[in-house]
PDB file of N, CA and C in Angstrom:
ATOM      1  N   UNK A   1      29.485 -17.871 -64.175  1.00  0.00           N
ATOM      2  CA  UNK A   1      28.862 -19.100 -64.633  1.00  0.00           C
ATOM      3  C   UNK A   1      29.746 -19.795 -65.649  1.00  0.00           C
ATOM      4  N   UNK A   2      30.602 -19.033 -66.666  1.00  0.00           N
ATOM      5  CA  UNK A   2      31.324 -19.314 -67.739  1.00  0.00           C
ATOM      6  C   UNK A   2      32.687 -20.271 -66.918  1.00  0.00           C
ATOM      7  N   UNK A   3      32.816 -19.851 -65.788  1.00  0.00           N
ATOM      8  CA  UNK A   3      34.074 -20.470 -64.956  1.00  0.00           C
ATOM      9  C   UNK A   3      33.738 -21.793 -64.339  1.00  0.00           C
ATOM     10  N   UNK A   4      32.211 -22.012 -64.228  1.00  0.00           N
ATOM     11  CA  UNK A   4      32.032 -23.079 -63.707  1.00  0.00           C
ATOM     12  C   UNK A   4      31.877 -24.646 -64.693  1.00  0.00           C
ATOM     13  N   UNK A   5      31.637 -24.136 -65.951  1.00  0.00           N
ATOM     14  CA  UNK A   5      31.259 -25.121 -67.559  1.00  0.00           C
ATOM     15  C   UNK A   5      32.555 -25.062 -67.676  1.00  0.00           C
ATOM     16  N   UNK A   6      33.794 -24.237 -67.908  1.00  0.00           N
ATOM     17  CA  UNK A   6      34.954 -24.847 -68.692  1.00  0.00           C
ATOM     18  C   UNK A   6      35.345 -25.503 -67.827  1.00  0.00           C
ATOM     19  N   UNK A   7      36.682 -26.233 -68.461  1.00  0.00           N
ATOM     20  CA  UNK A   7      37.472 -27.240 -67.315  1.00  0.00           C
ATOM     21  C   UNK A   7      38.627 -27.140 -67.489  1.00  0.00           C
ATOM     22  N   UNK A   8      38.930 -25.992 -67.451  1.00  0.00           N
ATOM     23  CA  UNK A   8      40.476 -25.696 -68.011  1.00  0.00           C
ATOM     24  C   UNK A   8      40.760 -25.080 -66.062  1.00  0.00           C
ATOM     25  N   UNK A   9      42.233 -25.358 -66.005  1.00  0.00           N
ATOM     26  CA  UNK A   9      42.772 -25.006 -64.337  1.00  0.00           C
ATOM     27  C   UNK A   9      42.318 -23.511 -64.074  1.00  0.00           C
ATOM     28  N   UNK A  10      42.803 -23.007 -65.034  1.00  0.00           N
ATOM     29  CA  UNK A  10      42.479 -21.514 -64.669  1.00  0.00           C
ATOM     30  C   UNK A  10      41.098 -21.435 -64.791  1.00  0.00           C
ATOM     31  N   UNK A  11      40.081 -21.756 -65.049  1.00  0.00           N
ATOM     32  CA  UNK A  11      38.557 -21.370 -64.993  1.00  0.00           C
ATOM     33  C   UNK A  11      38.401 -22.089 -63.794  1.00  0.00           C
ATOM     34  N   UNK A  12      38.845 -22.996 -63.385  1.00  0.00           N
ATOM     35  CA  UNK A  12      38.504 -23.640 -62.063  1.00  0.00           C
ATOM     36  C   UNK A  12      39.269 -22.940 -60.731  1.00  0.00           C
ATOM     37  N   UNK A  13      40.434 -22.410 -60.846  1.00  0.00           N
ATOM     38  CA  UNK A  13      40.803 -21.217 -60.266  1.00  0.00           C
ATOM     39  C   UNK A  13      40.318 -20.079 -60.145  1.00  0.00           C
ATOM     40  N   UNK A  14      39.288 -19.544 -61.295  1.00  0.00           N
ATOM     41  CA  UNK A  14      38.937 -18.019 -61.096  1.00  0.00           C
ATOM     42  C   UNK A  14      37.235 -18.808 -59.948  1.00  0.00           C
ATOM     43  N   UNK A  15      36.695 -20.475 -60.555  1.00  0.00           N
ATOM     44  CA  UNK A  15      35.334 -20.874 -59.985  1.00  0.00           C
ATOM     45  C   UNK A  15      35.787 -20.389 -58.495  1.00  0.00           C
ATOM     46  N   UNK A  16      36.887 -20.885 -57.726  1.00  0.00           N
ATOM     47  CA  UNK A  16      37.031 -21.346 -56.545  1.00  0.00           C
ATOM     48  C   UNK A  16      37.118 -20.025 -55.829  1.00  0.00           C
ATOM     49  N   UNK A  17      37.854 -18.747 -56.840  1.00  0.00           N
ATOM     50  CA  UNK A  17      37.890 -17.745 -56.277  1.00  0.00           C
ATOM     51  C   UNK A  17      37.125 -16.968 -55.659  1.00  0.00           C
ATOM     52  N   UNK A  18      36.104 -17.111 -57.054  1.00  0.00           N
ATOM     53  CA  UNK A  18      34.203 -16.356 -57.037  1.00  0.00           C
ATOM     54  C   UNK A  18      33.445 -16.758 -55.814  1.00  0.00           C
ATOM     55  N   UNK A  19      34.031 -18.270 -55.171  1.00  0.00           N
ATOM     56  CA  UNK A  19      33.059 -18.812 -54.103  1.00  0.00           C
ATOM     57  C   UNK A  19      33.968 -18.223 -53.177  1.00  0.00           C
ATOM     58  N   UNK A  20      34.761 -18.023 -52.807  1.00  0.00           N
ATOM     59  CA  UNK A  20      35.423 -17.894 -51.392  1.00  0.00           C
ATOM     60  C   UNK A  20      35.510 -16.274 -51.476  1.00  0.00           C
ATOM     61  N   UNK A  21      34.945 -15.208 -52.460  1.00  0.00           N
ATOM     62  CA  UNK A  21      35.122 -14.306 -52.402  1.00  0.00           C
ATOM     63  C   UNK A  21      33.037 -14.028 -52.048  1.00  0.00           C
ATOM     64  N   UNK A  22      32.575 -15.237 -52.248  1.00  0.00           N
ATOM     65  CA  UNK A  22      30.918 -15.088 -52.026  1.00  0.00           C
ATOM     66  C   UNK A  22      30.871 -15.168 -50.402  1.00  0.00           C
ATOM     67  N   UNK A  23      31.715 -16.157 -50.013  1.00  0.00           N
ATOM     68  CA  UNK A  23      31.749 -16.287 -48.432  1.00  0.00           C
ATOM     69  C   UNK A  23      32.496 -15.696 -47.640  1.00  0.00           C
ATOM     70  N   UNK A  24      33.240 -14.679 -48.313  1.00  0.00           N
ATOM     71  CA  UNK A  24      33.848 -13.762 -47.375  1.00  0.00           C
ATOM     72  C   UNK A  24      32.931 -12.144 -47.339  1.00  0.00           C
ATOM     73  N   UNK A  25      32.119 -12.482 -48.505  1.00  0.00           N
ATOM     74  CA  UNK A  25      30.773 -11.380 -48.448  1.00  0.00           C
ATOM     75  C   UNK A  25      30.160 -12.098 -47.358  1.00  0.00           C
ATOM     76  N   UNK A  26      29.382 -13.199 -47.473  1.00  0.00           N
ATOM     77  CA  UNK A  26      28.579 -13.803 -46.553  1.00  0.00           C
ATOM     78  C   UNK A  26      28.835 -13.459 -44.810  1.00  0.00           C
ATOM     79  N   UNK A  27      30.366 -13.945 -44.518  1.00  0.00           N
ATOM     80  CA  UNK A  27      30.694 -13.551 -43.238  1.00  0.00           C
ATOM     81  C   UNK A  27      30.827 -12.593 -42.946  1.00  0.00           C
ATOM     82  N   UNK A  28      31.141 -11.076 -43.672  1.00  0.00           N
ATOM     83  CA  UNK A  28      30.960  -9.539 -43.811  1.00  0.00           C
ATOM     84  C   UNK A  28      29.681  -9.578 -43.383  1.00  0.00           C
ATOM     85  N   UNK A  29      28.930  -9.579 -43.821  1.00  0.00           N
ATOM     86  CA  UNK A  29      27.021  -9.416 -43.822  1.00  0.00           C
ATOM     87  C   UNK A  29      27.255 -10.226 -41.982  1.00  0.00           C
ATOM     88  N   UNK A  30      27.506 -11.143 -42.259  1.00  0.00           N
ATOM     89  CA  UNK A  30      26.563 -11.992 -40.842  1.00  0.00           C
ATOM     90  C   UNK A  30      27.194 -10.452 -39.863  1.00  0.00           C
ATOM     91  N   UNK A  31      29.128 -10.590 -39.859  1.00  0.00           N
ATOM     92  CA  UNK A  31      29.257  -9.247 -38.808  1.00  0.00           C
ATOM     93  C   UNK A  31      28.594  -8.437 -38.824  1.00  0.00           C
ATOM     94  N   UNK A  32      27.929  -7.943 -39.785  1.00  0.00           N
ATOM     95  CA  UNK A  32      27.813  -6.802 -40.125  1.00  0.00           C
ATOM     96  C   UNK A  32      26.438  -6.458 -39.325  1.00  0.00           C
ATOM     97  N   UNK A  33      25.844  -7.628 -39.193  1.00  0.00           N
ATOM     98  CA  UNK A  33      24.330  -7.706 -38.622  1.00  0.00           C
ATOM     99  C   UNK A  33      24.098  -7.385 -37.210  1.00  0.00           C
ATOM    100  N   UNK A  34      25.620  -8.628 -36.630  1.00  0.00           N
ATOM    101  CA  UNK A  34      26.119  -8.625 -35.417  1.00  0.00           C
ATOM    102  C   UNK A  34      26.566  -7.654 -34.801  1.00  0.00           C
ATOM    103  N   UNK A  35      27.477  -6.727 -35.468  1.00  0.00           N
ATOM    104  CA  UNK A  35      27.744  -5.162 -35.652  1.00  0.00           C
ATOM    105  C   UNK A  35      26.853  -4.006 -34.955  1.00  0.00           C
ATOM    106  N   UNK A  36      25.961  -4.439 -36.258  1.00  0.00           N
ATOM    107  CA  UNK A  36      24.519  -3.374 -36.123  1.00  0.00           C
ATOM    108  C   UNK A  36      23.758  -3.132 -34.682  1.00  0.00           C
ATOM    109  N   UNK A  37      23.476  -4.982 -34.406  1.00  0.00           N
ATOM    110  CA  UNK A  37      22.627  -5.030 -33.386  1.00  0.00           C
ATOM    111  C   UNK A  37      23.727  -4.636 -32.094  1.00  0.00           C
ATOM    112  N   UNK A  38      24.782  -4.516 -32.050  1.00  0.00           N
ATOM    113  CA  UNK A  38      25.755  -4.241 -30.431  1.00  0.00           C
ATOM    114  C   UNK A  38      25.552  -2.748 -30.572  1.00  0.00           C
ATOM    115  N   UNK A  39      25.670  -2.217 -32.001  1.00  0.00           N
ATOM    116  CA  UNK A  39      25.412  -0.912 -31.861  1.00  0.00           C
ATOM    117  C   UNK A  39      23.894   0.042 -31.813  1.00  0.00           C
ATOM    118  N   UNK A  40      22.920  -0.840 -32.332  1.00  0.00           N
ATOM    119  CA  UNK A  40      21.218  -0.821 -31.629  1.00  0.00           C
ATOM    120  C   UNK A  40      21.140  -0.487 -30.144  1.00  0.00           C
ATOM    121  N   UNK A  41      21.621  -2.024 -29.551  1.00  0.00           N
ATOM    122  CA  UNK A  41      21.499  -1.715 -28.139  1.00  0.00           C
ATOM    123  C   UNK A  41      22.649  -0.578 -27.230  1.00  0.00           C
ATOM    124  N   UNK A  42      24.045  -0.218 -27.653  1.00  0.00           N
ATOM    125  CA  UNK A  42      24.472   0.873 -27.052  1.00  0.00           C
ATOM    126  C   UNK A  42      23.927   1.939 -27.509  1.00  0.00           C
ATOM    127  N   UNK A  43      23.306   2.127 -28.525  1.00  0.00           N
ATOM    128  CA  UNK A  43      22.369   3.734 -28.655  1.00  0.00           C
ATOM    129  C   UNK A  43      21.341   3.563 -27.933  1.00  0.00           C
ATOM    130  N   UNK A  44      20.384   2.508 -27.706  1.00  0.00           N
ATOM    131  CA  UNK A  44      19.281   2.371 -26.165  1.00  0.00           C
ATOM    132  C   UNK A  44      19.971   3.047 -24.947  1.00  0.00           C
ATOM    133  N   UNK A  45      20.777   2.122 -24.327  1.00  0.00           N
ATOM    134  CA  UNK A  45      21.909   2.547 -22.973  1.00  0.00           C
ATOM    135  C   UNK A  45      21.749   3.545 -23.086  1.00  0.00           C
ATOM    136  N   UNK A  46      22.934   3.817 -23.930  1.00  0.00           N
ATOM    137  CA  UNK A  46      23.259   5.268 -23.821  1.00  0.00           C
ATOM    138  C   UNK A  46      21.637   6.715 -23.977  1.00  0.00           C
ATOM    139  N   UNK A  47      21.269   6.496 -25.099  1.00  0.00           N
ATOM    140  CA  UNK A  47      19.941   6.756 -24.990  1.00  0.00           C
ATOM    141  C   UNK A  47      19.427   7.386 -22.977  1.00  0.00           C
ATOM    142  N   UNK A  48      19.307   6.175 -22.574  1.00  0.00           N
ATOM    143  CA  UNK A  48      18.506   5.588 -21.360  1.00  0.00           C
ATOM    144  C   UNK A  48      19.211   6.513 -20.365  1.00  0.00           C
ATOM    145  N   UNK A  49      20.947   6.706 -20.351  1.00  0.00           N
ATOM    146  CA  UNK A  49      21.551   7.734 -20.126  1.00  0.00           C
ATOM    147  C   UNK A  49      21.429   8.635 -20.106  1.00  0.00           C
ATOM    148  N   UNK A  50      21.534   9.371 -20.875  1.00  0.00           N
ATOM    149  CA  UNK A  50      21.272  11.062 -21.161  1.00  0.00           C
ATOM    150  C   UNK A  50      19.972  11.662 -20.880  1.00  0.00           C
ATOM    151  N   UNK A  51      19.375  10.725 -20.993  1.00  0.00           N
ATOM    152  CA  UNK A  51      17.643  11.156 -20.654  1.00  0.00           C
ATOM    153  C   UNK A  51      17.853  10.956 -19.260  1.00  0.00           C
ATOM    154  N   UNK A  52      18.548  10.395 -18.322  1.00  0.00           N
ATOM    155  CA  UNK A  52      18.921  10.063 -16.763  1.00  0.00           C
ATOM    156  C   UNK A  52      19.613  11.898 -16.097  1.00  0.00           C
ATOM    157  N   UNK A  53      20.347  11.885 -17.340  1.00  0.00           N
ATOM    158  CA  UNK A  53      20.755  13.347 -17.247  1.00  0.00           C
ATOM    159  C   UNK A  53      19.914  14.547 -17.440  1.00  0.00           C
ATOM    160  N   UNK A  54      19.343  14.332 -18.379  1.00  0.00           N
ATOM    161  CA  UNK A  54      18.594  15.504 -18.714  1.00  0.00           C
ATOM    162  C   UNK A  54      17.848  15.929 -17.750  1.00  0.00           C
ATOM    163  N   UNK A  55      16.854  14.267 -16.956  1.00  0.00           N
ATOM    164  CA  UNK A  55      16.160  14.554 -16.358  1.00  0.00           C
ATOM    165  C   UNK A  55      16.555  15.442 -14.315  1.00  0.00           C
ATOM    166  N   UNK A  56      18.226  15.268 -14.702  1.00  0.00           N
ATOM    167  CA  UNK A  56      18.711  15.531 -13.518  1.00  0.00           C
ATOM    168  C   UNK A  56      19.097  16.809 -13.186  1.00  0.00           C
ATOM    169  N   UNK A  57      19.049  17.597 -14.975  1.00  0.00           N
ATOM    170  CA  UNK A  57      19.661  18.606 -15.188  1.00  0.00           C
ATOM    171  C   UNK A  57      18.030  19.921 -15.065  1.00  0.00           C
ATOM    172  N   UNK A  58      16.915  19.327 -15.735  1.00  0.00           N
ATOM    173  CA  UNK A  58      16.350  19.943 -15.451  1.00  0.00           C
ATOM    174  C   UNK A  58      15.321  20.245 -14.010  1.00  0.00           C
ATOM    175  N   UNK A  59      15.746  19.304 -13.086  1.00  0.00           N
ATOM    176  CA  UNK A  59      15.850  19.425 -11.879  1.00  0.00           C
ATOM    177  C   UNK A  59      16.524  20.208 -11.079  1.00  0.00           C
ATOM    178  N   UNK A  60      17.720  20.476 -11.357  1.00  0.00           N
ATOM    179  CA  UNK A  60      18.691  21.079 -11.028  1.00  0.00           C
ATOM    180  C   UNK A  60      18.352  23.037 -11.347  1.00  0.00           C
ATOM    181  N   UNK A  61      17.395  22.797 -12.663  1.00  0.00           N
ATOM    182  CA  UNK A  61      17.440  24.317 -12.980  1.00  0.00           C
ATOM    183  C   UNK A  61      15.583  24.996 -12.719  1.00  0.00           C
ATOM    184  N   UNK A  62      14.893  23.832 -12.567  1.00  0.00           N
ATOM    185  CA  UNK A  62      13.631  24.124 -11.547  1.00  0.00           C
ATOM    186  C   UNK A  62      13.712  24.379 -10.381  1.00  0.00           C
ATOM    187  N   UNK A  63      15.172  24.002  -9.405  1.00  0.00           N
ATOM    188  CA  UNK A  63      15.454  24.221  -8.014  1.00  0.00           C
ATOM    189  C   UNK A  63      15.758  25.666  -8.058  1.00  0.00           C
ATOM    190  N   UNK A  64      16.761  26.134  -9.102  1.00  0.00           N
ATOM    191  CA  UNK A  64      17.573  27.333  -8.870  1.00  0.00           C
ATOM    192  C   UNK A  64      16.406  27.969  -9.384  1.00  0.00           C
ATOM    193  N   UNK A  65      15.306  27.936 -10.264  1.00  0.00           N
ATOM    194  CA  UNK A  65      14.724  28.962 -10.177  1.00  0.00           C
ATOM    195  C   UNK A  65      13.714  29.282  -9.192  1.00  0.00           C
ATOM    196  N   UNK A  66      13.425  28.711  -7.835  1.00  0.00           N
ATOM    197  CA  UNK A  66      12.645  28.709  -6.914  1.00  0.00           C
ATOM    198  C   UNK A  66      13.560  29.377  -5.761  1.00  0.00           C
ATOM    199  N   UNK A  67      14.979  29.590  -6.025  1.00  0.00           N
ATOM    200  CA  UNK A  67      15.729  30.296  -5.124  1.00  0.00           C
ATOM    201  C   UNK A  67      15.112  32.074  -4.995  1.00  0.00           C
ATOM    202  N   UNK A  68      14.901  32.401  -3.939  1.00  0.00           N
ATOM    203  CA  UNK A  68      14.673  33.639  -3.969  1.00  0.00           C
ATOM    204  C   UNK A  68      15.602  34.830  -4.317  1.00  0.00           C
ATOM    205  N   UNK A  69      15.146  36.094  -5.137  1.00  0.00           N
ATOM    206  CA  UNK A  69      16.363  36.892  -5.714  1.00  0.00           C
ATOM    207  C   UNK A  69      17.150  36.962  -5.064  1.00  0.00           C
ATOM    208  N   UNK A  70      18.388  37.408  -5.766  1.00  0.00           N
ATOM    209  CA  UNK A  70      18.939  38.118  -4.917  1.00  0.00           C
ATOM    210  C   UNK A  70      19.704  39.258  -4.867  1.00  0.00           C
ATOM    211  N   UNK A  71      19.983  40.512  -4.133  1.00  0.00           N
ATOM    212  CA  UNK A  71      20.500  41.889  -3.809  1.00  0.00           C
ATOM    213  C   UNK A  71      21.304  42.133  -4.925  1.00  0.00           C
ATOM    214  N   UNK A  72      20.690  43.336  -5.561  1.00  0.00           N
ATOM    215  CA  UNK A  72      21.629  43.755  -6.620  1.00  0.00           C
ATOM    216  C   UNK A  72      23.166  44.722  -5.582  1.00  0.00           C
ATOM    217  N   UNK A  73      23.957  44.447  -6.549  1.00  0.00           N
ATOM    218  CA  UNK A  73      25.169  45.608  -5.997  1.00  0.00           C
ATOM    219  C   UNK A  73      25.432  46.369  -6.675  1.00  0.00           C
ATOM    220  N   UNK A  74      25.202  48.157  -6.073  1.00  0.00           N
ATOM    221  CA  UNK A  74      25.682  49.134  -6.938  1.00  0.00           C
ATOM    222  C   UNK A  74      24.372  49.850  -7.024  1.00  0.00           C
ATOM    223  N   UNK A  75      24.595  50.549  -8.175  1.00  0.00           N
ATOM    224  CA  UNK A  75      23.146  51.308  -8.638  1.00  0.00           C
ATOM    225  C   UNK A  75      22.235  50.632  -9.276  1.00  0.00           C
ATOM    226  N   UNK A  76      21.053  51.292  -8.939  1.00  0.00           N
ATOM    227  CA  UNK A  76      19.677  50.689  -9.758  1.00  0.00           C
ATOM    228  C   UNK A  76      19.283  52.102 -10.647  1.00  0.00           C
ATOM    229  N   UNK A  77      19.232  51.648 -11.251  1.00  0.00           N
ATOM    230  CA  UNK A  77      18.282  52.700 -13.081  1.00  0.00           C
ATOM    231  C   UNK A  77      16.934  52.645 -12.226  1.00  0.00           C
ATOM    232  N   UNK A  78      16.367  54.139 -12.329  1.00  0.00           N
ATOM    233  CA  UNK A  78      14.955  53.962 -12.436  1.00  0.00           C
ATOM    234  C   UNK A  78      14.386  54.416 -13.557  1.00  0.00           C
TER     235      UNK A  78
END
């Protein structure tokens, strides 16, 4: 605030700095939002994925357990 009341070059140099260092926060934040949300929706996808898998995997291991035994080789313990 002190940079914006004097009128000396250098206080008007550090004013101009403070603002272009406010709007390079500002455009940080907006990416940052923009950022967020690309990475929201690839954790859905992907998400939407793995559950595509899971559900393929535990298919896969409800089949094999409906396979009938099978023949041991060698000796059996009684």
């Amino acid at each position: 605030m002190l940079a914006s009341i004097l009128n000396s070059p250098k206080a008007i140099e550090i004013n101009i700095s403070i603002v272009r260092a406010f709007i390079a926060l500002r455009q940080y934040a907006l990416g940052y939002a923009e950022l967020n949300q690309k990475l929201e929706s690839f954790m859905i996808e992907t998400n939407m994925q793995f559950n595509d898998i899971y559900q393929a995997l535990t298919e896969l291991a409800s089949a094999k357990a409906i396979e009938k035994p099978k023949n041991h080789i060698g000796f059996l313990r009684i």
